[in-house]
N, C-alpha and C. Protein backbone atom coordinates (compact mmCIF):
# COMPACT_ATOMS: atom_id res chain seq x y z
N UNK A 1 10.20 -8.17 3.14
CA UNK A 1 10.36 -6.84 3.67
C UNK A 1 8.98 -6.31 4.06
N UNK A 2 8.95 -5.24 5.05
CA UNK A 2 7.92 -4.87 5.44
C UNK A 2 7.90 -3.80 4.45
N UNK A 3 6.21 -3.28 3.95
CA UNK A 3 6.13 -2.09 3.70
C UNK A 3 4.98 -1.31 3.88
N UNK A 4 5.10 0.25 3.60
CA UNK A 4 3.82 1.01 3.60
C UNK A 4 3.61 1.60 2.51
N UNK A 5 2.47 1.21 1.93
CA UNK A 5 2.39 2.04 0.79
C UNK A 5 1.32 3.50 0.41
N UNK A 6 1.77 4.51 0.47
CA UNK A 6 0.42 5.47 0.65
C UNK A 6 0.35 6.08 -0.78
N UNK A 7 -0.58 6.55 -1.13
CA UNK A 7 -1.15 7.03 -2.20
C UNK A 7 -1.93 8.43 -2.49
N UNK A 8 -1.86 9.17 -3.39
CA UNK A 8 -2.54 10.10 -3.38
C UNK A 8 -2.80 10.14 -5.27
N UNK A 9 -3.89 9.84 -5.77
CA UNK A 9 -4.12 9.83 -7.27
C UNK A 9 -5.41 10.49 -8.10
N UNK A 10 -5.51 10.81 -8.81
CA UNK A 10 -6.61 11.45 -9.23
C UNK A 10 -7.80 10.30 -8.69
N UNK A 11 -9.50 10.81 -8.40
CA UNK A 11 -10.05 10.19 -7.99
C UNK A 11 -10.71 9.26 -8.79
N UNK A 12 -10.57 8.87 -10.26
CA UNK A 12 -11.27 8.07 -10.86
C UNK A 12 -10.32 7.00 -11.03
N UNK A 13 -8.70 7.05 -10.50
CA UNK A 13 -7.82 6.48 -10.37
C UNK A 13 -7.90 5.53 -9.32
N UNK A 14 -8.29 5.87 -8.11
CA UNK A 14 -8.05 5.49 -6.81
C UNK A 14 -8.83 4.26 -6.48
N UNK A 15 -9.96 3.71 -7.03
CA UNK A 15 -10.49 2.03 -7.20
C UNK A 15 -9.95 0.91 -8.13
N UNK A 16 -8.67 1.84 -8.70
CA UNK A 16 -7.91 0.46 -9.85
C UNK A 16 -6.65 0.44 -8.29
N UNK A 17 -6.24 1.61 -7.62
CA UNK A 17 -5.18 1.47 -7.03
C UNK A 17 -4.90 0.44 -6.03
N UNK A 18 -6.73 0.99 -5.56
CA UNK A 18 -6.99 0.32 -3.99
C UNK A 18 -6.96 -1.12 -4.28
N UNK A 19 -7.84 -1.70 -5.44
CA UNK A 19 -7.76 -2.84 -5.89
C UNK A 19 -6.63 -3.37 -5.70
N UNK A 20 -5.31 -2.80 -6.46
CA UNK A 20 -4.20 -3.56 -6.97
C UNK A 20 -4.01 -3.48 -5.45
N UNK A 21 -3.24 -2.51 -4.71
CA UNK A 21 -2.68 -3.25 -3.38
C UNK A 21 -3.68 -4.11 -2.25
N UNK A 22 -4.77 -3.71 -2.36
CA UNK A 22 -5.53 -5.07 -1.72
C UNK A 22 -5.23 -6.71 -2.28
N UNK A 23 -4.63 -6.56 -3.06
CA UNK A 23 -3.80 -8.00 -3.28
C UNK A 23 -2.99 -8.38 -2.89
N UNK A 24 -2.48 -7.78 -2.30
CA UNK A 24 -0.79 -7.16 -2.08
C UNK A 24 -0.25 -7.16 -0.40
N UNK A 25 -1.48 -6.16 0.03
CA UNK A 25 -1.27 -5.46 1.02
C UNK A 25 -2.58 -5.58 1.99
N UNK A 26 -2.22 -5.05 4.02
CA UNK A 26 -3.96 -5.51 4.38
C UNK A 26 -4.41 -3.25 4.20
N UNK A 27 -4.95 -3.41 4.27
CA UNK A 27 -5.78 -2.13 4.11
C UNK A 27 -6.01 -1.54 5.41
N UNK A 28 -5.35 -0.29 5.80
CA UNK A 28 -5.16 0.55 7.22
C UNK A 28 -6.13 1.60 7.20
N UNK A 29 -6.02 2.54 6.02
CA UNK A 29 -6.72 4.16 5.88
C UNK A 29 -7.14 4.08 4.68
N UNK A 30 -7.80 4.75 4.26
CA UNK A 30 -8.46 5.06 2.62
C UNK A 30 -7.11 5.23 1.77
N UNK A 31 -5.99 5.50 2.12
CA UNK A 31 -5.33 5.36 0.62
C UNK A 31 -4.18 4.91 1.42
N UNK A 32 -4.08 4.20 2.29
CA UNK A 32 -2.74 3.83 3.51
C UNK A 32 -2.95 2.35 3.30
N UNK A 33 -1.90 1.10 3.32
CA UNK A 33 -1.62 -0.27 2.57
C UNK A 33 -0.02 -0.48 3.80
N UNK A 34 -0.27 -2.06 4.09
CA UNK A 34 0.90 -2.10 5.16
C UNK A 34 1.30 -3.89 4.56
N UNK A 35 2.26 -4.31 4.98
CA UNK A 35 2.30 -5.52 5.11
C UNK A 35 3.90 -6.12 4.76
N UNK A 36 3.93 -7.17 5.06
CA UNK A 36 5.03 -7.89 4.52
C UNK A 36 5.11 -8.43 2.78
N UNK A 37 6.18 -8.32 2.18
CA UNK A 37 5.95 -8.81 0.55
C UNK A 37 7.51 -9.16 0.52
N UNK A 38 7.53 -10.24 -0.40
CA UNK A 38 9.34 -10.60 -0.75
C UNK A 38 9.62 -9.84 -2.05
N UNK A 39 10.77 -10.05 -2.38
CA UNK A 39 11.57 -8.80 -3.27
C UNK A 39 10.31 -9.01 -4.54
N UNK A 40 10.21 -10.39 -5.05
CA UNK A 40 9.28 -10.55 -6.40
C UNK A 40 8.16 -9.85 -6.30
N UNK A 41 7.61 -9.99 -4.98
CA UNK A 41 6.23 -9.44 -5.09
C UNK A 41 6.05 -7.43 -4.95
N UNK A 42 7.61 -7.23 -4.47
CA UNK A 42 7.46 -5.86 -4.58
C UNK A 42 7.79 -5.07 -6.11
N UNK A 43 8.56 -6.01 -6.75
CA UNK A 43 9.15 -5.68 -8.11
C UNK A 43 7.61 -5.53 -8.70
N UNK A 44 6.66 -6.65 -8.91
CA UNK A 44 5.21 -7.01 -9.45
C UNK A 44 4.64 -5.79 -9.19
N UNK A 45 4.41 -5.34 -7.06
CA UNK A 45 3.66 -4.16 -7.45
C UNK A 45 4.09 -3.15 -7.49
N UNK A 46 4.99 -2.69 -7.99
CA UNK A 46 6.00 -1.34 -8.04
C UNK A 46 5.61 -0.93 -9.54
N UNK A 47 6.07 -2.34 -10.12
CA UNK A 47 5.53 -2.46 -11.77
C UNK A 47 4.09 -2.14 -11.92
N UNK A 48 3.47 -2.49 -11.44
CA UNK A 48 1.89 -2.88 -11.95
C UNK A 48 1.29 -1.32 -11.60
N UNK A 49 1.89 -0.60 -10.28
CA UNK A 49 1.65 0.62 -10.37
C UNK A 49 2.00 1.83 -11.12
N UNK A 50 3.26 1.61 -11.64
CA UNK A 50 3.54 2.68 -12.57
C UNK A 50 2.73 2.07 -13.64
N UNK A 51 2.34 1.35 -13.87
CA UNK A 51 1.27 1.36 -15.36
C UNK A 51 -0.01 2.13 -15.23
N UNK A 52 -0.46 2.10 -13.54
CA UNK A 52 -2.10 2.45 -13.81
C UNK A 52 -1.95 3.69 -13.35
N UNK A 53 -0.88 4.60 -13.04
CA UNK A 53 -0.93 6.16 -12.51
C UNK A 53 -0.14 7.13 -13.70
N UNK A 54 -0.22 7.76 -13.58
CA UNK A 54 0.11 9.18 -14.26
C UNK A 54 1.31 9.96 -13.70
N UNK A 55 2.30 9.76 -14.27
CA UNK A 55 3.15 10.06 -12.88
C UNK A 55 3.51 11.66 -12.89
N UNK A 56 3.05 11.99 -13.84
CA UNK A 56 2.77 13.79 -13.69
C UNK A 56 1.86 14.49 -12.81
N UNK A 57 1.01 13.39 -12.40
CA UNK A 57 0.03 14.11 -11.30
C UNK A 57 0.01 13.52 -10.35
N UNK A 58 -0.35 12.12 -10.44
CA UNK A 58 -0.63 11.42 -9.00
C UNK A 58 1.04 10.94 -8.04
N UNK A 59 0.70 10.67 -7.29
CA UNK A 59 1.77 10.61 -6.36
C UNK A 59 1.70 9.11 -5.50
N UNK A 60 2.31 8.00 -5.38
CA UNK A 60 2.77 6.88 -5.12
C UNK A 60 3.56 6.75 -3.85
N UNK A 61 3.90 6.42 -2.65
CA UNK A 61 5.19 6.58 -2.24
C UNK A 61 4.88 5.00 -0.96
N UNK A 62 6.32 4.57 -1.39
CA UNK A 62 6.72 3.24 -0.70
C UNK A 62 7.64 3.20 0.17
N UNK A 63 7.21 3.07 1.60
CA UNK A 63 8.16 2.82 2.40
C UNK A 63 8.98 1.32 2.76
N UNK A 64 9.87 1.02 2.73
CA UNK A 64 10.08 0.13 2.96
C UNK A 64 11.82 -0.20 3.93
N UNK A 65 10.76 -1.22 4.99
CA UNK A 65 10.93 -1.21 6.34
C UNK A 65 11.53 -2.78 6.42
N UNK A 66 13.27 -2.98 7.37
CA UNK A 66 13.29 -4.52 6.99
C UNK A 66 12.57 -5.25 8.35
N UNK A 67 11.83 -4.71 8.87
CA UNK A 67 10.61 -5.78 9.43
C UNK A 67 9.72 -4.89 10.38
N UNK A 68 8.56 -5.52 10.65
CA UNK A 68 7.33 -4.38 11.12
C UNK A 68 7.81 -4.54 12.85
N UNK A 69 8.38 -5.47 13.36
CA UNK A 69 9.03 -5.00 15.02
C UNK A 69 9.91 -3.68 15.03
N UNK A 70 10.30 -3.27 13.39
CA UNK A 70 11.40 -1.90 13.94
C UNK A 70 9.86 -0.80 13.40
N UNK A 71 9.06 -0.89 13.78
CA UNK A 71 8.30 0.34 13.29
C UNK A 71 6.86 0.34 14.32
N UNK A 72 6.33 1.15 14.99
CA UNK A 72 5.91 1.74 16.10
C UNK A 72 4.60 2.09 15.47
N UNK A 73 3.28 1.48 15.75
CA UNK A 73 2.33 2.49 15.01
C UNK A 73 0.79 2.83 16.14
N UNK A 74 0.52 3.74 15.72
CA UNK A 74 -1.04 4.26 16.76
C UNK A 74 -1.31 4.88 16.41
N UNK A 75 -2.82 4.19 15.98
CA UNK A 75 -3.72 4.53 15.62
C UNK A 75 -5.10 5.28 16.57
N UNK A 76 -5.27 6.56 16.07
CA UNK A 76 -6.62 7.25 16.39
C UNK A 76 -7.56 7.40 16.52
N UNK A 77 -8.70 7.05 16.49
CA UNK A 77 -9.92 6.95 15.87
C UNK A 77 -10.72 5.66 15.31
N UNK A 78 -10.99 5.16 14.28
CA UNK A 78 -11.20 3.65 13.70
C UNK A 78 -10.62 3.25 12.53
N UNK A 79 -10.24 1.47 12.80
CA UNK A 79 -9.63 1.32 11.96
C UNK A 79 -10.39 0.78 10.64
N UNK A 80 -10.14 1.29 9.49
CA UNK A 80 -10.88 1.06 8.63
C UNK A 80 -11.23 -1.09 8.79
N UNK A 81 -9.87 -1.67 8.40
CA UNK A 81 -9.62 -3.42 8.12
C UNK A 81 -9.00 -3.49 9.67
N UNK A 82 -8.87 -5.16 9.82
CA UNK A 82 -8.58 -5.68 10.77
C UNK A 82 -6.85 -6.18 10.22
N UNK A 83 -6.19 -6.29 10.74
CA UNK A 83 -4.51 -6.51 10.22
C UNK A 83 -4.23 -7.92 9.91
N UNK A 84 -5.71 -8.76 10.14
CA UNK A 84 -5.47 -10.35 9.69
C UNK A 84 -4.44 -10.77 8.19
N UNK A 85 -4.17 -11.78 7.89
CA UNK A 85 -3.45 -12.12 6.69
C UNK A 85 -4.57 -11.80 5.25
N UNK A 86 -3.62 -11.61 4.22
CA UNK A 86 -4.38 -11.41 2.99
C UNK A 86 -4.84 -12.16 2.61
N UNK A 87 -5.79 -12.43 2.09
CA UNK A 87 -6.22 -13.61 1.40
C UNK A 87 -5.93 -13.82 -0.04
């Protein structure tokens, strides 16, 4: 499945976050994450994120899209990463 994952977390939070979906995901905007993942790997980071956030404050949210040809995107300005594969 395709997904987007955006983020908004307290700021001493936000270098365990970026970390975890840079594994995951290629890196678009400072707290914006895109890519393809199969069901296991979304269960892993769905999981792995509710461990490292607070869910009384910070805010998480996953879109998920069943493939990136149904979704339209343009971009403004510069892009932070290049959309190559993850390593």
């Amino acid at each position: 499945m395709f997904v987007i994952v955006v983020y908004d977390t307290l700021a001493e939070r936000n270098p365990r976050i970026l970390k975890l979906c840079r594994r995951y995901l290629h890196w678009v905007q400072r707290s914006v994450f895109q890519g393809e993942l199969s069901a296991a790997q979304h269960r892993s980071l769905t999981h792995s994120i509710k461990d490292l956030i607070d869910t009384s404050y910070d805010s998480v949210i996953i879109y998920r899209i069943q493939g990136p040809h149904g979704v339209q995107t343009q971009t403004i300005g510069q892009r932070l990463a290049h959309e190559g594969p993850v390593i």
